[in-house]
C-alpha atoms as a PDB file:
ATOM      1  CA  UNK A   1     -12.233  52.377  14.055  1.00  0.00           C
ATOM      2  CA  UNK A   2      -8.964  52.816  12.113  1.00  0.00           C
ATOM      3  CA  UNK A   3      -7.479  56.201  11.588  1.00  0.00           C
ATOM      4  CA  UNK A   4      -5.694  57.053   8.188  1.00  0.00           C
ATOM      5  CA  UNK A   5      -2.413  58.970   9.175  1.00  0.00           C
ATOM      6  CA  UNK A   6       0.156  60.027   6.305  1.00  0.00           C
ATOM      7  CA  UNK A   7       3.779  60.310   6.796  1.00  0.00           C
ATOM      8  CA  UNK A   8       7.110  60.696   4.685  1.00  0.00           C
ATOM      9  CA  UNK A   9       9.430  58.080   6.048  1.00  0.00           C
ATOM     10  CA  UNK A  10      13.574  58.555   4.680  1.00  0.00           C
ATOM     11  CA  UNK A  11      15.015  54.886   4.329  1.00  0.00           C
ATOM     12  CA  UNK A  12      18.282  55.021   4.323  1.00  0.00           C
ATOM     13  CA  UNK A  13      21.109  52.157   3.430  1.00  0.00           C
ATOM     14  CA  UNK A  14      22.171  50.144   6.350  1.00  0.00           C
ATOM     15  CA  UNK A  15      25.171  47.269   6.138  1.00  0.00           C
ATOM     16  CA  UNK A  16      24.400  44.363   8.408  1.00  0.00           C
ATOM     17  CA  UNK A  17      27.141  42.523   9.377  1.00  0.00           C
ATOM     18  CA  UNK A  18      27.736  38.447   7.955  1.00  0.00           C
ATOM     19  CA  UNK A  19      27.437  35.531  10.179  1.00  0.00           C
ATOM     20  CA  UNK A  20      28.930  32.064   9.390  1.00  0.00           C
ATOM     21  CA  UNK A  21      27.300  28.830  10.584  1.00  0.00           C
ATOM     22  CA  UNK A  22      27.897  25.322  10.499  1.00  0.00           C
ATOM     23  CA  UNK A  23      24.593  23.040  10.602  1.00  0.00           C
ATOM     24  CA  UNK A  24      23.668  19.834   9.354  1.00  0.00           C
ATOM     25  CA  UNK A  25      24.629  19.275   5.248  1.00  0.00           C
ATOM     26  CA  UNK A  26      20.880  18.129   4.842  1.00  0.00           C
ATOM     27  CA  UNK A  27      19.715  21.711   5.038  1.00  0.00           C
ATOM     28  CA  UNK A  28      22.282  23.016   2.764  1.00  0.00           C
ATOM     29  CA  UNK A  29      22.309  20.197  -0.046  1.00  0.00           C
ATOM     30  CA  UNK A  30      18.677  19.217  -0.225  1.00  0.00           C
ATOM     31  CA  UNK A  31      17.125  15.989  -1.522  1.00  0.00           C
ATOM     32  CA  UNK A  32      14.434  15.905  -3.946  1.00  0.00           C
ATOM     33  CA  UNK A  33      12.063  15.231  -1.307  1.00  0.00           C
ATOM     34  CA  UNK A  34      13.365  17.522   0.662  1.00  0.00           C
ATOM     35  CA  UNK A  35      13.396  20.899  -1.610  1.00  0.00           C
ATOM     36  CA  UNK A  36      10.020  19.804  -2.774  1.00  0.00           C
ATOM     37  CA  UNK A  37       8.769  19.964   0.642  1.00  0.00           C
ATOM     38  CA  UNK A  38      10.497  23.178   1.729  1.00  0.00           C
ATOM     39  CA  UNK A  39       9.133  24.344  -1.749  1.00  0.00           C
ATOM     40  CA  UNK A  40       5.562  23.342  -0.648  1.00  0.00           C
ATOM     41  CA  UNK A  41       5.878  25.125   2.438  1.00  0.00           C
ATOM     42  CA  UNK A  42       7.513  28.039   1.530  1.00  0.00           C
ATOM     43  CA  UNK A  43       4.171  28.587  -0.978  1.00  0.00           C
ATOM     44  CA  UNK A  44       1.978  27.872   2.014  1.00  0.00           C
ATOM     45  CA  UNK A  45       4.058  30.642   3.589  1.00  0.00           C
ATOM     46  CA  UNK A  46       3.476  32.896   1.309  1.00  0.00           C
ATOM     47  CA  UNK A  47      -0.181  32.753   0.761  1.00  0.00           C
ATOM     48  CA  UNK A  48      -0.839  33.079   4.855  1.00  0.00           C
ATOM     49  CA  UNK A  49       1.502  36.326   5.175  1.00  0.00           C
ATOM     50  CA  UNK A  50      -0.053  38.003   1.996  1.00  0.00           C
ATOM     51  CA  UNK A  51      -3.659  37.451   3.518  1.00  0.00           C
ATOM     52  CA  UNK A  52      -4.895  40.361   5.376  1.00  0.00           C
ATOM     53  CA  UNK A  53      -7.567  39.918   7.879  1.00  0.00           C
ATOM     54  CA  UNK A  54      -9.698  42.848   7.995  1.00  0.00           C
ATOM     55  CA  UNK A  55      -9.729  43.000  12.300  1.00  0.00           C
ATOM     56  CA  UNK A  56      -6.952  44.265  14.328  1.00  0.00           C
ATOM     57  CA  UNK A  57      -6.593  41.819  16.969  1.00  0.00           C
ATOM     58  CA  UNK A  58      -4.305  42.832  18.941  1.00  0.00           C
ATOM     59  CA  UNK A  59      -5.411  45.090  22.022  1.00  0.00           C
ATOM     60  CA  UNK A  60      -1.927  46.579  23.661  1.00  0.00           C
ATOM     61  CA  UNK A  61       1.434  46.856  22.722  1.00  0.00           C
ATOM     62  CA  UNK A  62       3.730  44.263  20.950  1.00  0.00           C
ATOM     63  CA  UNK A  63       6.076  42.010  23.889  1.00  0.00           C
ATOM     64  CA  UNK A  64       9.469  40.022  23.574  1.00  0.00           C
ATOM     65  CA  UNK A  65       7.996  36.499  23.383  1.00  0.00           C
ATOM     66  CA  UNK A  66      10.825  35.827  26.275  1.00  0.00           C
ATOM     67  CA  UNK A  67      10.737  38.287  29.227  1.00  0.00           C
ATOM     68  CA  UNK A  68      14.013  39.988  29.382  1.00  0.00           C
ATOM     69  CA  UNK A  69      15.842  38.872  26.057  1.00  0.00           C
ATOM     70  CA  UNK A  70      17.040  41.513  23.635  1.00  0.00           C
ATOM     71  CA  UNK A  71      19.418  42.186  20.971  1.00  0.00           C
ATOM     72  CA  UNK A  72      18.835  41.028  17.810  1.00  0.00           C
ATOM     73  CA  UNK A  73      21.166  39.607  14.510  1.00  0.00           C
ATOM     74  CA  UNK A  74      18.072  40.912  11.887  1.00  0.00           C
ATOM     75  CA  UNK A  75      19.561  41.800   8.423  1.00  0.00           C
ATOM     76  CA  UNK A  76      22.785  39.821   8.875  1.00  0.00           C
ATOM     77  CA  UNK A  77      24.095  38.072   5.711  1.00  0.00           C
ATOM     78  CA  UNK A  78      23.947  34.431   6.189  1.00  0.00           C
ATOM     79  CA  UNK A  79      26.113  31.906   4.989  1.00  0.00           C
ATOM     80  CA  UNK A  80      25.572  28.176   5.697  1.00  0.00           C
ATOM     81  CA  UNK A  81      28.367  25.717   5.710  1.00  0.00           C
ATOM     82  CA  UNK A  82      30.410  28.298   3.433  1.00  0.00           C
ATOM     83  CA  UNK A  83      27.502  28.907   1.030  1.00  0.00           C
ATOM     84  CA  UNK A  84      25.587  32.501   1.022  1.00  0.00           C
ATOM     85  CA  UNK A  85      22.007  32.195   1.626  1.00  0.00           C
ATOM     86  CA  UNK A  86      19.381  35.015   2.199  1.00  0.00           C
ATOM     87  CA  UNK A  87      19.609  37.882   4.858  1.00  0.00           C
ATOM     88  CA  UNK A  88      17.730  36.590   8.359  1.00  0.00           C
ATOM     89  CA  UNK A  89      14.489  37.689   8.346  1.00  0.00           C
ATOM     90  CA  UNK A  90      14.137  37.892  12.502  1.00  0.00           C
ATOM     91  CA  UNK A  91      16.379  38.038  15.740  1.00  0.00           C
ATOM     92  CA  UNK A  92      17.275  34.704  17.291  1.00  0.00           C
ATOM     93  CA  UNK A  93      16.331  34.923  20.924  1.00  0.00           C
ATOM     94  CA  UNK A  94      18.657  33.290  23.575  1.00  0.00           C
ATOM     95  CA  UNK A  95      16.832  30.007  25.044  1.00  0.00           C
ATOM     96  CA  UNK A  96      17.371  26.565  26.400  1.00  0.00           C
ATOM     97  CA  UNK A  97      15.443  24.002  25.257  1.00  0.00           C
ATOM     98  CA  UNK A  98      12.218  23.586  27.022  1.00  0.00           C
ATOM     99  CA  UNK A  99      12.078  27.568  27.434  1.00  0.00           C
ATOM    100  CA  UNK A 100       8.605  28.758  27.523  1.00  0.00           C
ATOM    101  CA  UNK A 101       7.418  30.897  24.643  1.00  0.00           C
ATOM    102  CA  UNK A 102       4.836  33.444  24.568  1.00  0.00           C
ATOM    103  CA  UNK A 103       2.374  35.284  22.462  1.00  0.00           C
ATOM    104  CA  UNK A 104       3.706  38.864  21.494  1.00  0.00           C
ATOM    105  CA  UNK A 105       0.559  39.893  21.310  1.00  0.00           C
ATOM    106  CA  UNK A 106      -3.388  39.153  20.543  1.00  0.00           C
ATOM    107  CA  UNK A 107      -3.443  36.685  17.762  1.00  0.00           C
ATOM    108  CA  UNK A 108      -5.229  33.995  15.980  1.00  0.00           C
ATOM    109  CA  UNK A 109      -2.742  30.658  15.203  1.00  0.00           C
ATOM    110  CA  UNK A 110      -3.390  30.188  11.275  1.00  0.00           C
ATOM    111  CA  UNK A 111       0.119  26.896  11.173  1.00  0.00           C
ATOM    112  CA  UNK A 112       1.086  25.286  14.509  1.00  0.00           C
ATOM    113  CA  UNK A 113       3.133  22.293  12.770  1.00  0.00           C
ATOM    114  CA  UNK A 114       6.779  21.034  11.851  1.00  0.00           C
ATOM    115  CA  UNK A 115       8.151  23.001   8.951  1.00  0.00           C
ATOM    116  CA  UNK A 116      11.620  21.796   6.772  1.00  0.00           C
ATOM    117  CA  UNK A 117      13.961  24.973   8.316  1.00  0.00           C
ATOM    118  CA  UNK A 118      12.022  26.561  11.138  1.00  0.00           C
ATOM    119  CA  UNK A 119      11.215  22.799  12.423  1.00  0.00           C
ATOM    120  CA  UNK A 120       8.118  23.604  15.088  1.00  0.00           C
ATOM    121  CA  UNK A 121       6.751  26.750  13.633  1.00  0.00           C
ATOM    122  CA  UNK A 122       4.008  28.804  15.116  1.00  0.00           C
ATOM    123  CA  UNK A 123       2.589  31.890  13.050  1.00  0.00           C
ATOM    124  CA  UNK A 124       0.189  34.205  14.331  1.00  0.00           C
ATOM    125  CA  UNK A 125      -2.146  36.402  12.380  1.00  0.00           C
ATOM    126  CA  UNK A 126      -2.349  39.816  14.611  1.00  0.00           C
ATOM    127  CA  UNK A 127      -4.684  41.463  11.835  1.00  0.00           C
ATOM    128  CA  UNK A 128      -4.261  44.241   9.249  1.00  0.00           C
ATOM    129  CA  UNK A 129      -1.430  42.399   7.622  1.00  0.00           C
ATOM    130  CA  UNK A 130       0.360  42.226  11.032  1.00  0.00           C
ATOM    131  CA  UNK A 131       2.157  38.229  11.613  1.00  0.00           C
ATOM    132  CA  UNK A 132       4.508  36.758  14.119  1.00  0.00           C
ATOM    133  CA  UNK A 133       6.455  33.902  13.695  1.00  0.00           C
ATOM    134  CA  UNK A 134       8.480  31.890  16.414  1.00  0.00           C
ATOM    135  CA  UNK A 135      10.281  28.858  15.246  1.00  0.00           C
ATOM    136  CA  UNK A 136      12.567  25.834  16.582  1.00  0.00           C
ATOM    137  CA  UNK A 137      10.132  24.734  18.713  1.00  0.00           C
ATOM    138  CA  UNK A 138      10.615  21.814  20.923  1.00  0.00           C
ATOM    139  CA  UNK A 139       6.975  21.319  21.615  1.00  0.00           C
ATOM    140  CA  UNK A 140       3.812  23.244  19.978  1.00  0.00           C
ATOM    141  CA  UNK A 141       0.840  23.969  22.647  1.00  0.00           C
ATOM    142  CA  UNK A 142      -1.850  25.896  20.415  1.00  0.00           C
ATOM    143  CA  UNK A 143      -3.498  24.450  17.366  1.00  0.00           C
ATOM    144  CA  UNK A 144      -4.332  26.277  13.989  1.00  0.00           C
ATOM    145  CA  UNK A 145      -7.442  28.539  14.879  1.00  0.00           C
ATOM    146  CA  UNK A 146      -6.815  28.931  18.164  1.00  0.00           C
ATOM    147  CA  UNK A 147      -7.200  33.129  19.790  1.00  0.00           C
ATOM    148  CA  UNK A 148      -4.624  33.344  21.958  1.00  0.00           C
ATOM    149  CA  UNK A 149      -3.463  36.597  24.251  1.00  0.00           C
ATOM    150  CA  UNK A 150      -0.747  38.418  25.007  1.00  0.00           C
ATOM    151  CA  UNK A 151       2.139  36.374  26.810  1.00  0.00           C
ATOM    152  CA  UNK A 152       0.091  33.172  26.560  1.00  0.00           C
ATOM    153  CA  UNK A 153       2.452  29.956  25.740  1.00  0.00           C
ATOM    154  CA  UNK A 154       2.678  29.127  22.739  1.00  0.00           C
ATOM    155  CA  UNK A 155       5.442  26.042  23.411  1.00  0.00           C
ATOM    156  CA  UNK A 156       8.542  25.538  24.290  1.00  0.00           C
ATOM    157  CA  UNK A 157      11.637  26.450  22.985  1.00  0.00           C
ATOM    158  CA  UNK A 158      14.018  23.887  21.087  1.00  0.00           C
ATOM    159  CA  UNK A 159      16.467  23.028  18.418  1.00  0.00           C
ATOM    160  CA  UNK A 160      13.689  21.556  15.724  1.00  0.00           C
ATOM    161  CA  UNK A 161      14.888  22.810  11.717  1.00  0.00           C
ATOM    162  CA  UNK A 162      17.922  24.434  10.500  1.00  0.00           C
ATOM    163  CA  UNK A 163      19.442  25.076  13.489  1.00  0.00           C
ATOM    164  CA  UNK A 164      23.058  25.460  15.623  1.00  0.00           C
ATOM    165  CA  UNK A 165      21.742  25.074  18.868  1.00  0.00           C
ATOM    166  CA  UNK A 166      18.564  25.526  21.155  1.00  0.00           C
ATOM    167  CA  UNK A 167      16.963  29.124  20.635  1.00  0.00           C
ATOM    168  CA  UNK A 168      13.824  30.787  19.287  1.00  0.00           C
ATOM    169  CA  UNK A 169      13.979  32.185  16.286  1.00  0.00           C
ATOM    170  CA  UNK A 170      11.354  35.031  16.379  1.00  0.00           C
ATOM    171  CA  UNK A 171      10.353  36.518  12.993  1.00  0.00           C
ATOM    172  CA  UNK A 172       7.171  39.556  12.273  1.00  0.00           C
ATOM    173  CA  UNK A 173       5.654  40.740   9.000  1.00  0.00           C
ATOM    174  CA  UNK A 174       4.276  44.189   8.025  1.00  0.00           C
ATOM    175  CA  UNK A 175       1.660  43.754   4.852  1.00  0.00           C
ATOM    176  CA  UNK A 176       4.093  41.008   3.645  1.00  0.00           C
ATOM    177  CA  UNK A 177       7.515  43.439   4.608  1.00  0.00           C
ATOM    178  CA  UNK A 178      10.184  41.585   6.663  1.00  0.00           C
ATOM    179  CA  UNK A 179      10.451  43.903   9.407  1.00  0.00           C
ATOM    180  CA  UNK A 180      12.616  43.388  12.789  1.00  0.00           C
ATOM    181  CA  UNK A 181      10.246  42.493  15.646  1.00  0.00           C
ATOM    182  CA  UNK A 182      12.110  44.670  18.079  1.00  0.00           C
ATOM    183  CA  UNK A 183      10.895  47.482  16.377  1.00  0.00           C
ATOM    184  CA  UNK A 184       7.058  46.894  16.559  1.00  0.00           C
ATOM    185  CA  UNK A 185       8.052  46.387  20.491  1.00  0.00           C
ATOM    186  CA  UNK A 186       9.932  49.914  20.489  1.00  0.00           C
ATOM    187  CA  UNK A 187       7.267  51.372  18.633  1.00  0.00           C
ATOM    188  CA  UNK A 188       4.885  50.857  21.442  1.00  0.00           C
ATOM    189  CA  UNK A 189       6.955  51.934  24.739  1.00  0.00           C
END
């Protein structure tokens, strides 16, 4: 059973801060090939984050998919190899490669494969418009319609994609919103 609840909620403006990187000129210049595939897969994206399942799957509150990590660099301006490029759309998580990497919560896997930037991408559908993302995988333990819990392993962090250096890049929508995963973990302390 879902209750309907109503609130006014006052956005106000917020300046994130810019961060310059330096990565690999193939995912800054892009080949035919290449922007044709990170076309394609931006469109297949798209379609699985504006689907919303109709069950709320998860059963307890949201968790960092790495026990103990926080901060997070959501909203800053990026610019790649000197050229701007969109705001980050999740906090970048601290890890080794070969990190483990676990469910934040209740989900069913709808992609477990390589992607163009995120390299080994994992997206969960937690229901009611509700995704999490986790990307630069080094290896990719669930397949696409697996139910997995919370804190299960989902792989292993890497340095797979448009990357600097081993981490996990850990992304969540909201009805197809952006939204910084630390809040959905904040929101249910």
């Amino acid at each position: 059973r879902i209750d309907k609840r109503e609130a006014v909620i006052e956005v106000e403006p917020k300046k994130y801060p810019t961060t310059e990187l330096k990565v690999d000129d193939k995912y800054v210049e892009l080949s035919k090939p290449d922007l044709a595939r990170a076309n394609r897969e931006a469109k297949e994206s798209e379609a699985i984050f504006s689907a919303i399942s109709p069950e709320m799957f998860w059963n307890e509150p949201f968790s960092v998919p790495i026990p103990g990590e926080t901060g997070t660099n959501f909203g800053h301006r990026r610019i790649f190899n000197g050229q701007p490029r969109a705001p980050h759309a999740g906090a970048d998580l601290h890890a080794s490669t070969g990190t483990p990497i676990h469910a934040t919560n209740r989900g069913r896997v709808v992609l477990a494969k390589d992607l163009f930037f995120t390299g080994n991408t994992v997206i969960l559908d937690h229901g009611l418009g509700v995704y999490s993302l986790y990307a630069h995988l080094s290896r990719i333990d669930v397949k696409r319609g697996d139910v997995v819990s919370n804190g299960q392993l989902l792989g292993l962090a890497g340095a797979t994609g448009r990357v600097t250096g081993p981490h996990l890049h850990w992304g969540m929508r909201v009805q197809g919103a952006r939204v910084d995963p630390f809040t959905l973990v904040e929101i249910g302390k």
